[in-house]
PDB file of N, CA and C in Angstrom:
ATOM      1  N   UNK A   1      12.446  -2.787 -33.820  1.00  0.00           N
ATOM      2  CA  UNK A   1      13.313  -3.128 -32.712  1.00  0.00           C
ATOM      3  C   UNK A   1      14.162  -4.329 -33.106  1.00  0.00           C
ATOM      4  N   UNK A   2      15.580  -4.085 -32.912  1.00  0.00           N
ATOM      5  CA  UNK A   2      16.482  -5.290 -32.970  1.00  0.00           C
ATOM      6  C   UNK A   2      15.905  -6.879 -32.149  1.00  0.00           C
ATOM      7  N   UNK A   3      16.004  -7.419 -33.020  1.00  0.00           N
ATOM      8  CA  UNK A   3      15.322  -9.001 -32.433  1.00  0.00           C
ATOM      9  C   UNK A   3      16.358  -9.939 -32.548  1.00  0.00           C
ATOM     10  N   UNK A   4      17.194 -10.413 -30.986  1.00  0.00           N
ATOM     11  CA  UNK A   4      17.917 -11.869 -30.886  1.00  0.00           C
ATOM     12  C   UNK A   4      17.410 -13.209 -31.480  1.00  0.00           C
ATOM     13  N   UNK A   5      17.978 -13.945 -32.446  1.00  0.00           N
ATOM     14  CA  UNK A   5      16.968 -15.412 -32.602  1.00  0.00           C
ATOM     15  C   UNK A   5      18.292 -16.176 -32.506  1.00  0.00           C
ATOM     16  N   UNK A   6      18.150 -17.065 -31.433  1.00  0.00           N
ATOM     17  CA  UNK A   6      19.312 -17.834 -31.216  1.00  0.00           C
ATOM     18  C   UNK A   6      18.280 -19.382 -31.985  1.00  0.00           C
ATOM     19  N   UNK A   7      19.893 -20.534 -32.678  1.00  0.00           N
ATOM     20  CA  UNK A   7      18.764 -21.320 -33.431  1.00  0.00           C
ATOM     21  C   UNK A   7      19.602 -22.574 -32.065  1.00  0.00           C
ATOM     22  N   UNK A   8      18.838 -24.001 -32.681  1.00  0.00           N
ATOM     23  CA  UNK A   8      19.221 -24.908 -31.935  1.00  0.00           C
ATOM     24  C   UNK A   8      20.960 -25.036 -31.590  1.00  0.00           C
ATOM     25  N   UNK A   9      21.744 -25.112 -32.503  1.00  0.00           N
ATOM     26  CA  UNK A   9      23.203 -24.974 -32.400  1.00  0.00           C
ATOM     27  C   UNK A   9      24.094 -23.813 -31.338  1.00  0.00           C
ATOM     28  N   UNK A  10      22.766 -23.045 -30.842  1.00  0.00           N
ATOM     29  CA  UNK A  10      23.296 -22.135 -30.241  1.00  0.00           C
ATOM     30  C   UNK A  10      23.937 -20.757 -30.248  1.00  0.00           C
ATOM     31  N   UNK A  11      23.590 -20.443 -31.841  1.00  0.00           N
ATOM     32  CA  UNK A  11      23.872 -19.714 -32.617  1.00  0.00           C
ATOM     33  C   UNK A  11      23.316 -18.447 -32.761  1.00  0.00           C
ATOM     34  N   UNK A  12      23.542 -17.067 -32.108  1.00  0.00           N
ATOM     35  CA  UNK A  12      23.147 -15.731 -32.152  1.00  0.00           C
ATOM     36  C   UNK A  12      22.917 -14.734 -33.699  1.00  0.00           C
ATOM     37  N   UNK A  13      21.321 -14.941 -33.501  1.00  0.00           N
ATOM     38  CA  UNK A  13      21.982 -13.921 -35.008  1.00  0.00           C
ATOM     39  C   UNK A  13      20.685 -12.272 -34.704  1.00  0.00           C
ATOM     40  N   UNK A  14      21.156 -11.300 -34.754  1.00  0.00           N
ATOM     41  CA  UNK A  14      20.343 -10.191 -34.597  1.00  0.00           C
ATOM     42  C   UNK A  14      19.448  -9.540 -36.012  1.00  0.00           C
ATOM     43  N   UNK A  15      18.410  -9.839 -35.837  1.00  0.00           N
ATOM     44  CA  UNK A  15      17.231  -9.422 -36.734  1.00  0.00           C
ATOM     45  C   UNK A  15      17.201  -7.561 -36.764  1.00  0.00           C
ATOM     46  N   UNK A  16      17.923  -6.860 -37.966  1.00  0.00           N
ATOM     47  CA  UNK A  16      17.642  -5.452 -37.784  1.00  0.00           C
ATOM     48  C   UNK A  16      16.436  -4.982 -38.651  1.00  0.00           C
ATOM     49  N   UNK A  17      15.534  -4.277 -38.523  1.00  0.00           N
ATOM     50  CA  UNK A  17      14.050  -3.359 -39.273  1.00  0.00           C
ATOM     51  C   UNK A  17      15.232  -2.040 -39.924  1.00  0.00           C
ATOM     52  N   UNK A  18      13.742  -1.890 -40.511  1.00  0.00           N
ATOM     53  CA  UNK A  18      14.721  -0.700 -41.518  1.00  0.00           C
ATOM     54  C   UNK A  18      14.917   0.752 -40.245  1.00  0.00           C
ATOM     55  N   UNK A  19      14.476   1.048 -39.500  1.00  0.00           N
ATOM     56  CA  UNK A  19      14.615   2.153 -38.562  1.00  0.00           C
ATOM     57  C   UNK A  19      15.767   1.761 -38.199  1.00  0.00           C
ATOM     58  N   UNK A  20      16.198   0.573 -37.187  1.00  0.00           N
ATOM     59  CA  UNK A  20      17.174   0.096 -36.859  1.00  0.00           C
ATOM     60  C   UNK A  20      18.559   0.658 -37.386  1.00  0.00           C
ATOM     61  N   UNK A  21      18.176   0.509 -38.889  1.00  0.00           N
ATOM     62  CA  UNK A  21      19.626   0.307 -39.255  1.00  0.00           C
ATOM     63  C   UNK A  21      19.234   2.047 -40.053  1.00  0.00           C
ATOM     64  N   UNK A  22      18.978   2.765 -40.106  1.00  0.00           N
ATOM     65  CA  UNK A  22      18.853   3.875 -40.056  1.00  0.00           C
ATOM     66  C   UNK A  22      19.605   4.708 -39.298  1.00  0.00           C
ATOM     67  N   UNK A  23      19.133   4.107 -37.953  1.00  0.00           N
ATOM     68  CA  UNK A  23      19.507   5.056 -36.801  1.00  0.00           C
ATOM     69  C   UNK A  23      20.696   4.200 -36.278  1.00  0.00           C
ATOM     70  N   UNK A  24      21.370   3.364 -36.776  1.00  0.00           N
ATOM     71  CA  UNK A  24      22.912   3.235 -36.695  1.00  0.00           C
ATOM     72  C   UNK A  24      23.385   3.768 -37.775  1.00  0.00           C
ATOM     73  N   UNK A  25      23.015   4.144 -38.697  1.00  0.00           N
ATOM     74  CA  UNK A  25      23.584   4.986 -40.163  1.00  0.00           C
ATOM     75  C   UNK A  25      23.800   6.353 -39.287  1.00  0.00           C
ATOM     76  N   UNK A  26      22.520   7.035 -38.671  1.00  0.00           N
ATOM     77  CA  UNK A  26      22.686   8.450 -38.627  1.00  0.00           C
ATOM     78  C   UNK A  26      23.171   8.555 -37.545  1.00  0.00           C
ATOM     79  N   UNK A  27      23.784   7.667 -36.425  1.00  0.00           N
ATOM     80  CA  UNK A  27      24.455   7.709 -35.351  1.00  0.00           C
ATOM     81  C   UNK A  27      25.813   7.913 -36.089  1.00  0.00           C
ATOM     82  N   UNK A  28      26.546   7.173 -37.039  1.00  0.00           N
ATOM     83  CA  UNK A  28      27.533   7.192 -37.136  1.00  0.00           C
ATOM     84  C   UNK A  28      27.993   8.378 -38.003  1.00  0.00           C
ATOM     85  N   UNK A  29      26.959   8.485 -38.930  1.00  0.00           N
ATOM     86  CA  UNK A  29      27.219  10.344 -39.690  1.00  0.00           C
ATOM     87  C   UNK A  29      27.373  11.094 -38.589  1.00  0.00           C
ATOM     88  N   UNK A  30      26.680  11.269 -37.360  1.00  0.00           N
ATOM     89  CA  UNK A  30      26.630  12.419 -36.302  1.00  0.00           C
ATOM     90  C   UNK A  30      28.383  11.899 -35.679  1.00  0.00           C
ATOM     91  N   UNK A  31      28.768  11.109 -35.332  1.00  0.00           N
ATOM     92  CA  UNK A  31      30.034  10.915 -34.819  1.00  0.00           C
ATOM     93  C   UNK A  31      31.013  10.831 -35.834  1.00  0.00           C
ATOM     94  N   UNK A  32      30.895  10.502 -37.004  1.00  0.00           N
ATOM     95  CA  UNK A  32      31.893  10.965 -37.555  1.00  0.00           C
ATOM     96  C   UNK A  32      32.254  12.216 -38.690  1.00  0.00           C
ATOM     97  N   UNK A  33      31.167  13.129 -38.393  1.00  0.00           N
ATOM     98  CA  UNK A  33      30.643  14.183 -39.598  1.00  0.00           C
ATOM     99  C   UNK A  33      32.287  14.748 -38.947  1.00  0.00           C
ATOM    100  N   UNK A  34      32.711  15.503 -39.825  1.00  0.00           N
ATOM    101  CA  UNK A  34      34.130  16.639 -40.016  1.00  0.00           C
ATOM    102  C   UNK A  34      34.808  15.815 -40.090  1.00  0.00           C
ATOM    103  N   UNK A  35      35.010  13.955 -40.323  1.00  0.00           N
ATOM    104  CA  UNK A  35      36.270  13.582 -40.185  1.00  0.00           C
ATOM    105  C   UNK A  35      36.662  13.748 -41.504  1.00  0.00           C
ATOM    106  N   UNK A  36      38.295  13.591 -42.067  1.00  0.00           N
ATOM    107  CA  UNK A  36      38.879  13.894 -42.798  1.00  0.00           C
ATOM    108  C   UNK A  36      39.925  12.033 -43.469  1.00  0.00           C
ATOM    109  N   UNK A  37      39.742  11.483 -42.385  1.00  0.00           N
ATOM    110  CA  UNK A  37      39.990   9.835 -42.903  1.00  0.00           C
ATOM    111  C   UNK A  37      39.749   8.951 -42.126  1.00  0.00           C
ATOM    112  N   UNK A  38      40.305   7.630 -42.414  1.00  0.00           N
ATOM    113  CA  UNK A  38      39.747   6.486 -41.962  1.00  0.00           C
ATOM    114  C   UNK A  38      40.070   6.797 -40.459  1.00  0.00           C
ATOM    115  N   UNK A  39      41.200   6.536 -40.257  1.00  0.00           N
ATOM    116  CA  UNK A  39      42.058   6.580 -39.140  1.00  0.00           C
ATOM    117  C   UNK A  39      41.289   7.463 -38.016  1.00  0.00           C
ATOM    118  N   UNK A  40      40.811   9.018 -38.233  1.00  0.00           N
ATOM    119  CA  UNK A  40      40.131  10.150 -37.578  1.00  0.00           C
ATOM    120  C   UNK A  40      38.601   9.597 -36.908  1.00  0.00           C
ATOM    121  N   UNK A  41      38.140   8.620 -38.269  1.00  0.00           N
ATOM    122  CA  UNK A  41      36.907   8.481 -38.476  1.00  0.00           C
ATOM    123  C   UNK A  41      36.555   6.681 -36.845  1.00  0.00           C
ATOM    124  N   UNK A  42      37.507   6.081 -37.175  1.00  0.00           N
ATOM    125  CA  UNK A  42      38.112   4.834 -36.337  1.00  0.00           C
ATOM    126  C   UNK A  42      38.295   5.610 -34.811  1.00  0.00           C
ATOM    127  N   UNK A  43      39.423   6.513 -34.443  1.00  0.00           N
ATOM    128  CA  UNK A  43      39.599   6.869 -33.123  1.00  0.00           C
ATOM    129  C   UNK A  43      37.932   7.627 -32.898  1.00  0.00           C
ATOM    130  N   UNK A  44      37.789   8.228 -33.684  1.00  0.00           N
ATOM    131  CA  UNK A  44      35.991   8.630 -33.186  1.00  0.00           C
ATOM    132  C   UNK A  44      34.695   7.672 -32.474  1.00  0.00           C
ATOM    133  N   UNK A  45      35.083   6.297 -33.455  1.00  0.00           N
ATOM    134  CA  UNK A  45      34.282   5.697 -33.058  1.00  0.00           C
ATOM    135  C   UNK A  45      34.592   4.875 -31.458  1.00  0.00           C
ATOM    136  N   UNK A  46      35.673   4.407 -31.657  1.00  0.00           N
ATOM    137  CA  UNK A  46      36.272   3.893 -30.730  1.00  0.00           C
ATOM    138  C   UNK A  46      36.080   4.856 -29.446  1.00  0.00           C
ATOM    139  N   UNK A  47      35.611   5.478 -29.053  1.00  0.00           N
ATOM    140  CA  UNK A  47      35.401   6.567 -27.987  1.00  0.00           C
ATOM    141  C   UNK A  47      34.227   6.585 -27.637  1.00  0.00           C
ATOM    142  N   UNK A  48      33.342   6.028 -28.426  1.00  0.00           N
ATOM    143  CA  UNK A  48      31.868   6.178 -28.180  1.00  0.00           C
ATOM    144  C   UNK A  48      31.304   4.326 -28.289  1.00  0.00           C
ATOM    145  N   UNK A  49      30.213   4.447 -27.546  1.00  0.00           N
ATOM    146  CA  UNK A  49      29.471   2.986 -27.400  1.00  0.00           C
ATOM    147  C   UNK A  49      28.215   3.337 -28.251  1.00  0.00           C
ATOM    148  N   UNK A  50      27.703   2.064 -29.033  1.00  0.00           N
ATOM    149  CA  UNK A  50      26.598   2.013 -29.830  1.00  0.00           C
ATOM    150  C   UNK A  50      26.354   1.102 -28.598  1.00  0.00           C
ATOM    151  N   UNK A  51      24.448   1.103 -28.883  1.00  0.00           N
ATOM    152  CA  UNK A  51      23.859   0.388 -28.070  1.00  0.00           C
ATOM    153  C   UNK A  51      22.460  -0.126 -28.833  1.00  0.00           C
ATOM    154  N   UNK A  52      22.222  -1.438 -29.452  1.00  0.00           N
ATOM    155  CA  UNK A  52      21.216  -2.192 -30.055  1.00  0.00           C
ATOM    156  C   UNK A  52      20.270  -2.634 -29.327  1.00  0.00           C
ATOM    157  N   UNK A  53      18.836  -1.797 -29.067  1.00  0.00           N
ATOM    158  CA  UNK A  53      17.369  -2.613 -28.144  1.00  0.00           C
ATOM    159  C   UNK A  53      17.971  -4.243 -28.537  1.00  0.00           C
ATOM    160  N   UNK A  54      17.189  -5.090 -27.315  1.00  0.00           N
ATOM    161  CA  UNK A  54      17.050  -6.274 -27.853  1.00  0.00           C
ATOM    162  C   UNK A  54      15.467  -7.165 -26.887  1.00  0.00           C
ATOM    163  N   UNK A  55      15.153  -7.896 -28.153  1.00  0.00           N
ATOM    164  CA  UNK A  55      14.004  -8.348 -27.528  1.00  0.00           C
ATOM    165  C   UNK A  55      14.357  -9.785 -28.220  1.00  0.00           C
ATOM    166  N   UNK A  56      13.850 -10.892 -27.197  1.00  0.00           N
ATOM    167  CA  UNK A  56      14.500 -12.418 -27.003  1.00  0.00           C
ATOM    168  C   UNK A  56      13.156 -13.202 -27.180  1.00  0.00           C
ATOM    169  N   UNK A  57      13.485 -13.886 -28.716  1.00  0.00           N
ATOM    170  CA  UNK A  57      12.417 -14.590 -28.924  1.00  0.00           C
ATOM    171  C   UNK A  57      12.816 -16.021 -28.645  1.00  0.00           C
ATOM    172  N   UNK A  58      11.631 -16.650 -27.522  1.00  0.00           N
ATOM    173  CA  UNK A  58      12.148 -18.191 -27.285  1.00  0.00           C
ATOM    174  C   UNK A  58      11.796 -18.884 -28.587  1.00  0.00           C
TER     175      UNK A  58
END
């Protein structure tokens, strides 16, 4: 699970596990499988929302 660790400065940084970033890999093969270029591959994404669990370590 994606993990927030904000440090004293106030500073956000997101902790990804290897599943994590897996399953933003195979999210983005599934939305952009048949594209043909950047541009195709960009308006695809732009249409759709990714969404990262988050769990907040004090």
């Amino acid at each position: 699970m994606a993990v927030i660790i904000e440090n004293a400065l106030g500073r956000r940084n997101i902790r990804l596990n290897t599943n994590d970033i897996i399953d933003i890999v195979r999210e983005y093969q599934n939305v952009s499988k048949g594209s043909v270029s950047y541009e195709e591959i960009r308006t695809k994404l732009n249409e759709v929302e990714f969404y990262l669990p988050e769990e907040i370590i004090l």
